[in-house]
Protein backbone atom coordinates (compact mmCIF):
# COMPACT_ATOMS: atom_id res chain seq x y z
CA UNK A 1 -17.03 -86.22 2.35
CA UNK A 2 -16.97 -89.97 0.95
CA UNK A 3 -20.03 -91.46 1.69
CA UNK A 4 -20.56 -95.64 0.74
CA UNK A 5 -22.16 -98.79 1.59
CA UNK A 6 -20.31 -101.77 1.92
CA UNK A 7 -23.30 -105.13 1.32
CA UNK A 8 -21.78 -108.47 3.45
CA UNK A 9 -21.38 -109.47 7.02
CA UNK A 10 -19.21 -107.16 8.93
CA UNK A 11 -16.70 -109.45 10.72
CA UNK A 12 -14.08 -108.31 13.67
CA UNK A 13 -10.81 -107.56 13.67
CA UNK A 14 -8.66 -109.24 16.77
CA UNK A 15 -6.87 -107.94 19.35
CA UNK A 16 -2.68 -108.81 19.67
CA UNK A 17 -1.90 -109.74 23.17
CA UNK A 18 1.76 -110.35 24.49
CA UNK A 19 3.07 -113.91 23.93
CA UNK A 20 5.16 -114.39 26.67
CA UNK A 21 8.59 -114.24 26.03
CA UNK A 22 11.08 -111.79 24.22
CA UNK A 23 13.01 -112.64 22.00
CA UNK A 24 16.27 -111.37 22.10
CA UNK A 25 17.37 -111.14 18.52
CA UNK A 26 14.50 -108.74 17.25
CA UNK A 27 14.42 -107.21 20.88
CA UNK A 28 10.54 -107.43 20.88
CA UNK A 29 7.82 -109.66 22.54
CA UNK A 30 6.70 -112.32 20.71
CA UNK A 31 2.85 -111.80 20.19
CA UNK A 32 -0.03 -113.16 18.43
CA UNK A 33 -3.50 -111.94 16.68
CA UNK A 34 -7.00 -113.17 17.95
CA UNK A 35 -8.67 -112.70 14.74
CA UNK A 36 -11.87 -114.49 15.52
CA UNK A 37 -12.81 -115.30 11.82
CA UNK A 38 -9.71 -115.03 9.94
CA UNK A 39 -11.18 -115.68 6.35
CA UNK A 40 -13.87 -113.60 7.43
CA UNK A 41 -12.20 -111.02 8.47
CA UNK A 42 -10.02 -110.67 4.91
CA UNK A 43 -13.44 -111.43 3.34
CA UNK A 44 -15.04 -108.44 5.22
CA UNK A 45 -11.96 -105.79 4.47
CA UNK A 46 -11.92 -106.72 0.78
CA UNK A 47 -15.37 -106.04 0.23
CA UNK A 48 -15.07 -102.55 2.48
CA UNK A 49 -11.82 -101.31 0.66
CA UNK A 50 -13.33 -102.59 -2.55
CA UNK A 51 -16.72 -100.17 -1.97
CA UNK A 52 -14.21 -97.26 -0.90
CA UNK A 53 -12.21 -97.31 -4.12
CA UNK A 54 -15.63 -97.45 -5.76
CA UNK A 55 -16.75 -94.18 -3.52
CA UNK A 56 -13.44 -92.47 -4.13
CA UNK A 57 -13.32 -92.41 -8.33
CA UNK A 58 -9.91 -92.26 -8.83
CA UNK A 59 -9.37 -89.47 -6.34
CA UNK A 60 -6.43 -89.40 -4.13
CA UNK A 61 -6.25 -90.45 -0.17
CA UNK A 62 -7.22 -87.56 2.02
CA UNK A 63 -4.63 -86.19 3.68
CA UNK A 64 -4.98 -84.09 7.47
CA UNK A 65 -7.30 -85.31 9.88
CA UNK A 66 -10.55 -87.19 9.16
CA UNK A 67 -13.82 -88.41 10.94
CA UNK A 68 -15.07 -91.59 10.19
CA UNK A 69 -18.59 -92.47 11.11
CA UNK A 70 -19.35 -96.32 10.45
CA UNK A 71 -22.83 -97.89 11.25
CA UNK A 72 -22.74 -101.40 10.85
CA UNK A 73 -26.10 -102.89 10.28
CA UNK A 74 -25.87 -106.62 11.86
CA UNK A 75 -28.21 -109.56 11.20
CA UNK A 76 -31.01 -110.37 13.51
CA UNK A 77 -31.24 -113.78 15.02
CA UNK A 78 -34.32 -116.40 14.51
CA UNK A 79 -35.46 -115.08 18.18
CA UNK A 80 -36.26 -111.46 16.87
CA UNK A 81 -39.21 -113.24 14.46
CA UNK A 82 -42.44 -114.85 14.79
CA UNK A 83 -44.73 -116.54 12.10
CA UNK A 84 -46.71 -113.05 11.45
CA UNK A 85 -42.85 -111.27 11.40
CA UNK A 86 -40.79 -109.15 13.52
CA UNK A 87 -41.13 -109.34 17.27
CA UNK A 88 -42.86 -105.97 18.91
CA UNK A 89 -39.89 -106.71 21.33
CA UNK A 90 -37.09 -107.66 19.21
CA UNK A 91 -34.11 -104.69 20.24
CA UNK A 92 -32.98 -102.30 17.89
CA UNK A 93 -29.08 -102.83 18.18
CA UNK A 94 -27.03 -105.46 19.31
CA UNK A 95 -25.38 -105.32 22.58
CA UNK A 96 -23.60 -108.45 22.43
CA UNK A 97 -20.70 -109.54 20.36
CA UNK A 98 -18.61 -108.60 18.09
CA UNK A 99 -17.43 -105.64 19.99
CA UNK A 100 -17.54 -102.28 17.96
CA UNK A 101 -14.23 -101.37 18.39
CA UNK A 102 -13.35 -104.45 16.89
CA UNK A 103 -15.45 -103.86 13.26
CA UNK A 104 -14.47 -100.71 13.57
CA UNK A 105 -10.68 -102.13 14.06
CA UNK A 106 -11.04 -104.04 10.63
CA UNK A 107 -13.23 -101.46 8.71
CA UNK A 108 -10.76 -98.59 9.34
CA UNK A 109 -7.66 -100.93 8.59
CA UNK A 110 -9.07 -101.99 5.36
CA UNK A 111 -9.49 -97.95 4.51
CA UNK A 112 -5.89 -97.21 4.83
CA UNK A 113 -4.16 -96.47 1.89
CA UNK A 114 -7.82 -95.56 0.10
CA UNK A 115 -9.64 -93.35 1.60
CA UNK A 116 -6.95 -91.42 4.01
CA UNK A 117 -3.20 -91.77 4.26
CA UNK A 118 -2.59 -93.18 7.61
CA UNK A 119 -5.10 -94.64 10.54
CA UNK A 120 -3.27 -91.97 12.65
CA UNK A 121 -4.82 -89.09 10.78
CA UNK A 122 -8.47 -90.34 12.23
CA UNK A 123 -9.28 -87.73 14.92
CA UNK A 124 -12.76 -88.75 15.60
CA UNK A 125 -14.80 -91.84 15.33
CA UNK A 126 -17.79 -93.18 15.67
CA UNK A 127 -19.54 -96.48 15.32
CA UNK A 128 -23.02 -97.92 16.01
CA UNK A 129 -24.39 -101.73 15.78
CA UNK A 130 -27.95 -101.37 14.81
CA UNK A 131 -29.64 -104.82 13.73
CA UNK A 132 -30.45 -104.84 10.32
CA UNK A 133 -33.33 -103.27 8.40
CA UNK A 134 -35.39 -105.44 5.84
CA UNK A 135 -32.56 -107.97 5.65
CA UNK A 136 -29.71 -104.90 4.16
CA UNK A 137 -26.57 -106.28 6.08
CA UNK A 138 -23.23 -103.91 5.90
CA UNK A 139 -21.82 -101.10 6.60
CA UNK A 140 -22.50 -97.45 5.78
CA UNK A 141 -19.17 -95.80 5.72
CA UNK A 142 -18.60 -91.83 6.25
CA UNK A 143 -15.50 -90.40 5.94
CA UNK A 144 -14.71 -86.39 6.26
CA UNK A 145 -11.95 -84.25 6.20
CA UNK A 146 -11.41 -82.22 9.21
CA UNK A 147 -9.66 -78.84 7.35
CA UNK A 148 -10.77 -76.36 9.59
CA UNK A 149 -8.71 -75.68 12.94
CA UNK A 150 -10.96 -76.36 16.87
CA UNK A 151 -11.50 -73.90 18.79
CA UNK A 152 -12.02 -74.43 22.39
């Protein structure tokens, strides 16, 4: 298992949506990428893949399938505090945006190549938003090899 922590604001990777037209020369659609931060969001990935070549010591990307559990510890906002502190009220995760597919888009992304071969070796994932504890913003990153077979 790699197990790391990745310190910085965890920032969303976009989604590609169709263009409009096709272009006949490449025989694709032209599309584009929402990346809703775009420095951010290359900020973000270098400090993730970064903490995973830390994590992985010179060891090689795992290869077979792999579970990746990410929980991505978000800021709070002023409204969570009073003058005495936190507010008795103030939620425990954020269920607002940045979508967790979409940190968990750029997290895994920014893995590939590091910590496992391919993003189509992940067989399971899981990701949570919590708001931050005493201030630690990030990401705690778990990654496992999956070696034995499932039985169902």
């Amino acid at each position: 298992m790699i197990d790391f922590w990745v310190s910085g604001v965890p920032a969303p990777k976009g989604s590609k949506r169709p263009f409009g037209h096709y272009d006949a020369a490449t025989g694709k659609v032209k599309t584009w990428t929402r990346d809703m931060g775009g420095e951010r969001v290359k900020t973000w990935a270098a400090l993730v893949a970064g903490a995973a070549l830390d994590a992985m010591a010179g060891r090689a990307p795992l290869a077979g399938p792999v579970a990746v559990e990410v929980i991505f510890c978000l800021p709070r906002t002023k409204s969570h505090h009073t003058k005495r502190g936190l507010r008795p009220d103030a939620p425990t995760h954020r269920a607002s945006a940045p979508d967790c597919d979409k940190l968990l888009r750029a997290c895994l992304d920014a893995l590939i190549g590091v910590v496992f071969v391919d993003d189509g070796q992940i067989v399971q994932v899981t990701g949570e938003k919590p708001y931050a504890v005493e201030g630690r913003v990030g990401a705690r990153v778990r990654v496992e090899g999956l070696n034995a077979g499932v039985v169902i």
